[in-house]
Protein backbone atom coordinates (compact mmCIF):
# COMPACT_ATOMS: atom_id res chain seq x y z
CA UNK A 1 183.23 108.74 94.45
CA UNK A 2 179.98 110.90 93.94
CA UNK A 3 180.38 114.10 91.62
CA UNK A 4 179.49 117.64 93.34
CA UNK A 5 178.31 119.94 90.24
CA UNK A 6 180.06 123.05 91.37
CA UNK A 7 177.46 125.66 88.84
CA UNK A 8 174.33 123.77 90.48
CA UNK A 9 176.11 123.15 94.50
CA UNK A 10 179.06 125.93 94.83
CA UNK A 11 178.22 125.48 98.46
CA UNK A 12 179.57 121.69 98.42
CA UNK A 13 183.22 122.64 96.80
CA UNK A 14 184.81 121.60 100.69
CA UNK A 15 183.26 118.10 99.67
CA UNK A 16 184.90 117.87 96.84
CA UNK A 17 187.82 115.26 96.92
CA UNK A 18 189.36 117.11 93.80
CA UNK A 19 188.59 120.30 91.93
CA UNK A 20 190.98 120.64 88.86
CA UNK A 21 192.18 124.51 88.54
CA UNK A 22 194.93 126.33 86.82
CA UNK A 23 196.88 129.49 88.48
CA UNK A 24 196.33 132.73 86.75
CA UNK A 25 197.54 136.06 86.70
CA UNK A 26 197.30 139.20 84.90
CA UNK A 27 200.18 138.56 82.56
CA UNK A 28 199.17 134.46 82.34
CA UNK A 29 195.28 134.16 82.27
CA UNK A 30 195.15 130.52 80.02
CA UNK A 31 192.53 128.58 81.51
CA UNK A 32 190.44 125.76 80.53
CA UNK A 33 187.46 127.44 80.20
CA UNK A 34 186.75 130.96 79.75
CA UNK A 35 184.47 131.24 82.18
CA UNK A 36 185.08 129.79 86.15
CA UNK A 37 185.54 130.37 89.56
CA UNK A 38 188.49 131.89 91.31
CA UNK A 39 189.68 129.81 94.66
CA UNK A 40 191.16 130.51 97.99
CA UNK A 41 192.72 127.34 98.50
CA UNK A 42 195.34 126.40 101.35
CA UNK A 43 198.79 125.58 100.65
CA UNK A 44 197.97 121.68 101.82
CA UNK A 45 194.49 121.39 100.08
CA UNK A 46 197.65 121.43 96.61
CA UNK A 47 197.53 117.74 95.54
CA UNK A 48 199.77 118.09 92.51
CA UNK A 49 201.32 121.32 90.07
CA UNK A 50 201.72 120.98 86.88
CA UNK A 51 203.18 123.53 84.18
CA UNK A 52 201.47 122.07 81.57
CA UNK A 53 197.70 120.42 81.39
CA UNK A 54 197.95 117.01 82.58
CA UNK A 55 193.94 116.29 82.23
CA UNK A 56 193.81 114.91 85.79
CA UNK A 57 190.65 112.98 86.28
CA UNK A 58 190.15 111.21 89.71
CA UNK A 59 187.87 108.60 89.47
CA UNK A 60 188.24 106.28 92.67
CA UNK A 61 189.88 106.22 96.17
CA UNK A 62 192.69 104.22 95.16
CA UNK A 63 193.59 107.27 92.72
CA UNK A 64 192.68 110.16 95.55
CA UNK A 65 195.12 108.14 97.99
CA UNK A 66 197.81 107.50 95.73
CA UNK A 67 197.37 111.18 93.98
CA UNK A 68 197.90 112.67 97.81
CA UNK A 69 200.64 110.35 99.08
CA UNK A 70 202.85 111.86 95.77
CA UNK A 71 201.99 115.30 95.97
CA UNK A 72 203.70 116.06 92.81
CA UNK A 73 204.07 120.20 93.05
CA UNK A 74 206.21 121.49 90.52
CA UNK A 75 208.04 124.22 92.71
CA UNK A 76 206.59 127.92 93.76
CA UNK A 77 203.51 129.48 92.13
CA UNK A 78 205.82 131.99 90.32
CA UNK A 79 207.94 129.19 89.20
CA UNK A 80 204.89 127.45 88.25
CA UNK A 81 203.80 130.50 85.96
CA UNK A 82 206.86 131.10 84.32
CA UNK A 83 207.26 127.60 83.48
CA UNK A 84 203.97 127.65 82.00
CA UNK A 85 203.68 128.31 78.09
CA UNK A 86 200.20 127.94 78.11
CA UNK A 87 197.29 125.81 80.63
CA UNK A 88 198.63 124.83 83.78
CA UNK A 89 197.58 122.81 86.06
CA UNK A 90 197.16 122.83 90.21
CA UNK A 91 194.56 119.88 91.57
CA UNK A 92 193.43 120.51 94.82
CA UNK A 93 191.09 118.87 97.38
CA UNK A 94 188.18 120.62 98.87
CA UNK A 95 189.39 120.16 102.63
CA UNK A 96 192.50 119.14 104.57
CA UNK A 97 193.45 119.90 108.27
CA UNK A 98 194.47 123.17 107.30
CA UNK A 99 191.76 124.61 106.10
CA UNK A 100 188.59 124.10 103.52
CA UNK A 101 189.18 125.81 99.63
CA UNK A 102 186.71 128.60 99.07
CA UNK A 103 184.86 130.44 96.17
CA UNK A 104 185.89 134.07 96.44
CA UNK A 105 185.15 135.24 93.42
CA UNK A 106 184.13 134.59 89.31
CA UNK A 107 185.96 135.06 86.15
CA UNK A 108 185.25 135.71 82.43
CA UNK A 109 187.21 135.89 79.78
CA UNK A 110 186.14 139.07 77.21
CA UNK A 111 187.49 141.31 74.66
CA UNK A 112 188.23 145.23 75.30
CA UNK A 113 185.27 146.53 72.95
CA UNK A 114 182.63 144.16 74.20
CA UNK A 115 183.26 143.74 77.93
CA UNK A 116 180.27 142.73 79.23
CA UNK A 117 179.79 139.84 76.78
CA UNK A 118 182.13 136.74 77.33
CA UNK A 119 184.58 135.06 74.75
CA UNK A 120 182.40 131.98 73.38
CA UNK A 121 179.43 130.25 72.85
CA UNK A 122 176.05 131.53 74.62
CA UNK A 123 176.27 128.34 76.85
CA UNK A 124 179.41 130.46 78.65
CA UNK A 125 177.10 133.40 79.10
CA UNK A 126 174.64 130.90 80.93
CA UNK A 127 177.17 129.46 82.89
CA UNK A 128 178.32 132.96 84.23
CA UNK A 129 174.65 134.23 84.88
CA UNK A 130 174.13 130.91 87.01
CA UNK A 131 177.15 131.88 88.73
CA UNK A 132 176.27 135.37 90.04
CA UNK A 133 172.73 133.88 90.48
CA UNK A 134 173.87 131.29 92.93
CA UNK A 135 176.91 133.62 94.45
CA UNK A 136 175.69 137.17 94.10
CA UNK A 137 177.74 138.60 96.57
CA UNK A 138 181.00 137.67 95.17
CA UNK A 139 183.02 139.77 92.84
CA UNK A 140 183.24 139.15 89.22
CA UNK A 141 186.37 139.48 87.23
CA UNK A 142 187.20 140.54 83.85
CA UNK A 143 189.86 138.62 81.67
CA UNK A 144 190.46 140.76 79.17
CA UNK A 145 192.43 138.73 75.91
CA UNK A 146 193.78 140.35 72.94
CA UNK A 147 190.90 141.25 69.84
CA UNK A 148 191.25 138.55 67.24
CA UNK A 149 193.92 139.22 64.52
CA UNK A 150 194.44 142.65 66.79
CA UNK A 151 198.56 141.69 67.07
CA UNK A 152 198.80 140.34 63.30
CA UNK A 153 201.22 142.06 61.24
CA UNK A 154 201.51 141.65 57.31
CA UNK A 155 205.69 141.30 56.66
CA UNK A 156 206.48 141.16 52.83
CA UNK A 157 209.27 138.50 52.50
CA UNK A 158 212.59 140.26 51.93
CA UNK A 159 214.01 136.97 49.52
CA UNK A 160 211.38 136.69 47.02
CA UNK A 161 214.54 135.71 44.70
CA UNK A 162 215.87 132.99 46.50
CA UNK A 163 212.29 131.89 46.66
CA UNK A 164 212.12 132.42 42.76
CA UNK A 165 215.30 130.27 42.49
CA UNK A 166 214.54 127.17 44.77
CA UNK A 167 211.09 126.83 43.06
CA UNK A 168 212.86 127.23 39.38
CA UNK A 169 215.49 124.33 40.35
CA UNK A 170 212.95 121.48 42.11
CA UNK A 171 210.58 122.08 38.65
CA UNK A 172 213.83 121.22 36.96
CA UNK A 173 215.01 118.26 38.99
């Protein structure tokens, strides 16, 4: 199977035979990377659903075939979410029947007091400027995530005595 590069050919995604993707949402926005696309996709393009990251990796027809004869789909999209502690999964093909998947937008990841930078390395900020280069009519969307050590809260531990006492005995022992 020949490999579409989505950043260089976003115009090819219908080609695609699969295009691994998670489901996000404004309370759930883990994603592989924090910088991507955001997909229209019809219900049958859906080869499998996965709560968890299954690192699906397609690399022949026997796999495509086999991976679209089980459609493994772990129920509903909100069922999906919720049973989702972290990266989920959804693998979809780029055309069916029903309909072809489509780019209709791009997403970064960012923090609230630097929102026009994204969250990593400088090789995500040139993966998002070749993004609007090739697909400057579609809008771009703002993950915002939580500032760095923003939620951490010191707690003094109320048992320092107990503590005191288990150390004291295993010195002894």
């Amino acid at each position: 199977m020949e490999y579409i590069n989505l950043l260089e050919h976003p115009e090819l995604i219908a080609t695609r035979p699969t295009i691994s993707t998670s489901v996000i949402r404004q309370d759930h926005t883990a994603t592989f990377a924090d910088v991507g696309y955001i997909l229209k996709v019809p219900a049958e393009n859906v080869l499998a659903a996965s709560p968890d990251d299954r690192g699906t990796f397609v690399k022949d027809r026997q796999e495509l075939e086999q991976l679209k004869e089980r459609r493994d789909i772990y129920g509903t999209v909100d069922q999906l979410v919720r049973a989702s502690s972290a990266l989920n999964e959804v693998v979809v093909t780029g055309k069916t029947e029903a309909g072809k998947t489509e780019i209709i937008g791009i997403f970064y990841k960012c923090y609230r007091d630097n929102p026009d930078q994204p969250i990593g390395s400088s090789r995500e900020l040139k993966i998002l400027n070749l993004m609007r280069a090739k697909l400057p009519e579609l809008p771009v969307v703002k993950i915002f995530k939580p500032e760095p050590y923003s939620e951490t809260k010191a707690e003094l531990w109320k048992d320092q005595a107990a503590y005191n006492g288990t150390v004291q005995r295993r010195q002894l022992e």
